[in-house]
N, C-alpha and C. Protein backbone atom coordinates (compact mmCIF):
# COMPACT_ATOMS: atom_id res chain seq x y z
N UNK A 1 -7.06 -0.51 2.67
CA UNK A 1 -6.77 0.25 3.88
C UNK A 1 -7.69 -0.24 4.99
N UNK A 2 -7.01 -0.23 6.26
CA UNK A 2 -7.37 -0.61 6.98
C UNK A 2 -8.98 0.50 7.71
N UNK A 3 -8.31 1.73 7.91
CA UNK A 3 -9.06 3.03 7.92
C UNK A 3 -8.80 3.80 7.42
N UNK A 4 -9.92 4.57 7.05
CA UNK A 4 -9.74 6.12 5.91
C UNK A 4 -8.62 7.05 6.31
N UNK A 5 -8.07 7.39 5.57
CA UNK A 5 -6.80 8.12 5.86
C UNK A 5 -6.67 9.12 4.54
N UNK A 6 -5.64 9.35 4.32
CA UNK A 6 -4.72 10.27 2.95
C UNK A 6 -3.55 9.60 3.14
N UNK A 7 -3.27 8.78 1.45
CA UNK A 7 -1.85 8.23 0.90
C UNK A 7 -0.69 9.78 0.81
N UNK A 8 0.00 9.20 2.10
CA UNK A 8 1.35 10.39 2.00
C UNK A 8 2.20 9.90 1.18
N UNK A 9 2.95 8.53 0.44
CA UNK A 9 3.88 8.23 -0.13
C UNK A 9 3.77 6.99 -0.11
N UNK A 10 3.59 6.55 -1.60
CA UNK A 10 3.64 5.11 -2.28
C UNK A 10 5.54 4.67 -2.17
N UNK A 11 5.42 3.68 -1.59
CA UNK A 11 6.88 2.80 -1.12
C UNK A 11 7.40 2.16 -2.46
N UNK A 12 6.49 2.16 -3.11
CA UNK A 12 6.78 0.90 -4.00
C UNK A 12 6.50 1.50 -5.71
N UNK A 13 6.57 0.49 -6.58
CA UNK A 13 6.36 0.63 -7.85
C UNK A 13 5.90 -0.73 -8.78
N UNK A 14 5.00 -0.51 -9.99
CA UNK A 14 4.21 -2.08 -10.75
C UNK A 14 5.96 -2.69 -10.45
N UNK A 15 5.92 -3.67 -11.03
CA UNK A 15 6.59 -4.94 -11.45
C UNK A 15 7.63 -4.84 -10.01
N UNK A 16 8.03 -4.46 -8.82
CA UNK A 16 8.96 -4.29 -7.56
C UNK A 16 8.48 -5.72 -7.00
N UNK A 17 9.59 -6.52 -6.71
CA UNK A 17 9.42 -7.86 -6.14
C UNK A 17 9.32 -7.38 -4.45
N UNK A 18 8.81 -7.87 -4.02
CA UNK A 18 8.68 -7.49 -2.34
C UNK A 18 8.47 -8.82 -1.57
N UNK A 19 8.90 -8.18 -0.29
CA UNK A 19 8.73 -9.52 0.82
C UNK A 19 7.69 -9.06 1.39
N UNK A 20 7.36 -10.53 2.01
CA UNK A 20 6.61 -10.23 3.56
C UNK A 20 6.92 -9.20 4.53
N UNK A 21 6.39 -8.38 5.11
CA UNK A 21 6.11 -7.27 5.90
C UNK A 21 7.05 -6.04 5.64
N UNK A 22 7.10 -5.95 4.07
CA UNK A 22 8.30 -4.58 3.35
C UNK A 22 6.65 -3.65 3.60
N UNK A 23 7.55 -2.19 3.89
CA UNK A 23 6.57 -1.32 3.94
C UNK A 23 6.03 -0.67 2.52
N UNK A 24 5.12 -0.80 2.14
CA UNK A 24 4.32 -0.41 0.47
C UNK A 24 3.90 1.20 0.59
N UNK A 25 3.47 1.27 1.31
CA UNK A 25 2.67 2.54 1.67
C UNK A 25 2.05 3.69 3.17
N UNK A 26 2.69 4.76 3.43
CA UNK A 26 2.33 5.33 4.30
C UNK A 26 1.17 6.13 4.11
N UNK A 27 0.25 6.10 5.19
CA UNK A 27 -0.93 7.13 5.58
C UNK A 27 -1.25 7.44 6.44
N UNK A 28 -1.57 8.55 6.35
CA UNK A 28 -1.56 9.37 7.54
C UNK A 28 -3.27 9.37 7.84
N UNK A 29 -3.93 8.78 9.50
CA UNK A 29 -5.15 8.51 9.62
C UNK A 29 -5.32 9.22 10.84
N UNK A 30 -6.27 10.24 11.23
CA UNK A 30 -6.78 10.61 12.52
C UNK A 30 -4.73 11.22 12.91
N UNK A 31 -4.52 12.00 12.23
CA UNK A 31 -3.26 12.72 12.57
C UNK A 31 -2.00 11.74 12.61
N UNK A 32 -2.14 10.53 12.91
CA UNK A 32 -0.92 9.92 12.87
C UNK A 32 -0.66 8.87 11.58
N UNK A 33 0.91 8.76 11.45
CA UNK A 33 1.26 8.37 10.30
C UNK A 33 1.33 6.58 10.06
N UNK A 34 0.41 6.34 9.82
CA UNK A 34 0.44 4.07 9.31
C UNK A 34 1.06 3.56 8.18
N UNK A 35 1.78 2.45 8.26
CA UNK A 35 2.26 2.32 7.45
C UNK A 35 1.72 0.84 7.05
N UNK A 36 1.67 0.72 5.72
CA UNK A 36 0.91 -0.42 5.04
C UNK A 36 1.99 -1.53 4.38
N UNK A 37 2.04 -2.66 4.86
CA UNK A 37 3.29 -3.72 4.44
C UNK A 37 2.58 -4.34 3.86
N UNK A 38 3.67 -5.23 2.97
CA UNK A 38 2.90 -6.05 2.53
C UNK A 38 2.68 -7.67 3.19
N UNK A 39 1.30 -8.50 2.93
CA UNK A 39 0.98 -9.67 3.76
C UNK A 39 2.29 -10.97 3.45
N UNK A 40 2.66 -11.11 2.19
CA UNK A 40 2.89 -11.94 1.61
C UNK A 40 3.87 -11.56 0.79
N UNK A 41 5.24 -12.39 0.43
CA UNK A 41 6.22 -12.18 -0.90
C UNK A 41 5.41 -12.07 -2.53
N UNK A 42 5.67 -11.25 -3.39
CA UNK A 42 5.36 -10.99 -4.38
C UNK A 42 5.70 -9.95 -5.42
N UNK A 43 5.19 -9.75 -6.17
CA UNK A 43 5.05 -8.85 -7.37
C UNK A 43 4.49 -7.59 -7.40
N UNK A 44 4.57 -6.33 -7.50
CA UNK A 44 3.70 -5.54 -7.15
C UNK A 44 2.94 -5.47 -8.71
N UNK A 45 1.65 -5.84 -9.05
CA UNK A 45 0.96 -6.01 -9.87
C UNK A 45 0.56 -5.04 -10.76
N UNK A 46 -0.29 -4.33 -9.17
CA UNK A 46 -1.16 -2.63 -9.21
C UNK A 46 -1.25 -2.46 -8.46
N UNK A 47 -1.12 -0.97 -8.88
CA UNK A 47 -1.47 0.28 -7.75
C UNK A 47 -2.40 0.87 -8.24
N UNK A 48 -3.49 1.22 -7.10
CA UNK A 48 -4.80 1.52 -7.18
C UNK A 48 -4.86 3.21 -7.10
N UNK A 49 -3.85 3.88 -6.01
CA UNK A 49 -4.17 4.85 -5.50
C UNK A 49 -2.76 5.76 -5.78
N UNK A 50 -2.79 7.12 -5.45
CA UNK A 50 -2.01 7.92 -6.21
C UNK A 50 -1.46 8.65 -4.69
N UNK A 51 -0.23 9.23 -4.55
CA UNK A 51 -0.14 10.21 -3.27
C UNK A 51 -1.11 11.29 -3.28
N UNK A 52 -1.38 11.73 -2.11
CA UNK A 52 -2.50 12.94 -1.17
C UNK A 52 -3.42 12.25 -1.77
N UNK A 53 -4.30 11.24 -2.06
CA UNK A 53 -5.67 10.59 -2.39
C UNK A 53 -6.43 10.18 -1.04
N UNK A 54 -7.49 10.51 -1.03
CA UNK A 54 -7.98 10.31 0.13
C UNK A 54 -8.96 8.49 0.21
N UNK A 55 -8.53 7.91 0.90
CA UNK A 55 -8.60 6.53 0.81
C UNK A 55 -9.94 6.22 2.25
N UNK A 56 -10.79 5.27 1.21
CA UNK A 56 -12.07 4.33 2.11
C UNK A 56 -11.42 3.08 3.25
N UNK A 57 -12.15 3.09 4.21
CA UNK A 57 -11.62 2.15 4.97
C UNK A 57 -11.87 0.58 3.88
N UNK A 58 -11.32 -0.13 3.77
CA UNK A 58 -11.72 -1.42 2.63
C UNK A 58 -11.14 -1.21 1.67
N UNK A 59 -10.75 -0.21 0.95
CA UNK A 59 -10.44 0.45 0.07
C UNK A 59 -9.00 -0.03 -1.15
N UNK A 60 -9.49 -1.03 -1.99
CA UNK A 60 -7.79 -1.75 -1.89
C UNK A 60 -6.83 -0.88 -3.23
N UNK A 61 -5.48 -1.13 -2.14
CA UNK A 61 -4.71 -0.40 -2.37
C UNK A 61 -3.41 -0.42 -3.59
N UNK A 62 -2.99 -1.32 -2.86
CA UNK A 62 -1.87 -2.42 -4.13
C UNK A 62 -2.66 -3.95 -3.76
N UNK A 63 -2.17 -4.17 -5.26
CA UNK A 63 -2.45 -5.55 -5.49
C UNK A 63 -1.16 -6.53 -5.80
N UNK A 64 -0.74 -7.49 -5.16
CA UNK A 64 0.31 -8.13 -5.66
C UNK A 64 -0.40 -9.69 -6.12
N UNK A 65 1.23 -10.09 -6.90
CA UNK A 65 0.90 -11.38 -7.52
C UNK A 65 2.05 -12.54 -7.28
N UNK A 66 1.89 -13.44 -6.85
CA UNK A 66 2.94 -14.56 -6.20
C UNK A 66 3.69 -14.58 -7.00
N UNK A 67 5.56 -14.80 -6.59
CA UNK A 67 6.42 -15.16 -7.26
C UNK A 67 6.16 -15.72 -7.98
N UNK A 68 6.64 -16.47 -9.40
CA UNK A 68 6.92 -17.68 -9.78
C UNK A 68 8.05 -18.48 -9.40
């Protein structure tokens, strides 16, 4: 995460193939709602964090893993 917030709703799920800039995750920071894409095409690997979890700025969130 970019800044501390609360995870309102995980987008995604482990093994979900995703593109570049698909939305993974919304949070809601300083009242308004951000949404977290992903950088790069991939795998969704892991998920770190659970909905209403209150999240560190740095704080990593999903982890993906390059196509094959």
């Amino acid at each position: 995460a970019s800044i501390p917030g609360a995870i309102i709703e995980i987008l995604v799920k482990k093994g979900d193939k995703v593109k570049k800039d698909q939305k993974l995750v919304i949070m809601e920071a300083m009242k308004m709602e951000t949404t977290i894409t992903a950088k790069t095409d991939g795998i969704v690997e892991e998920i770190f964090v659970k909905e209403m979890k209150i999240v560190e700025a740095g704080e990593l969130l999903i982890q993906l893993s390059k196509e094959n």
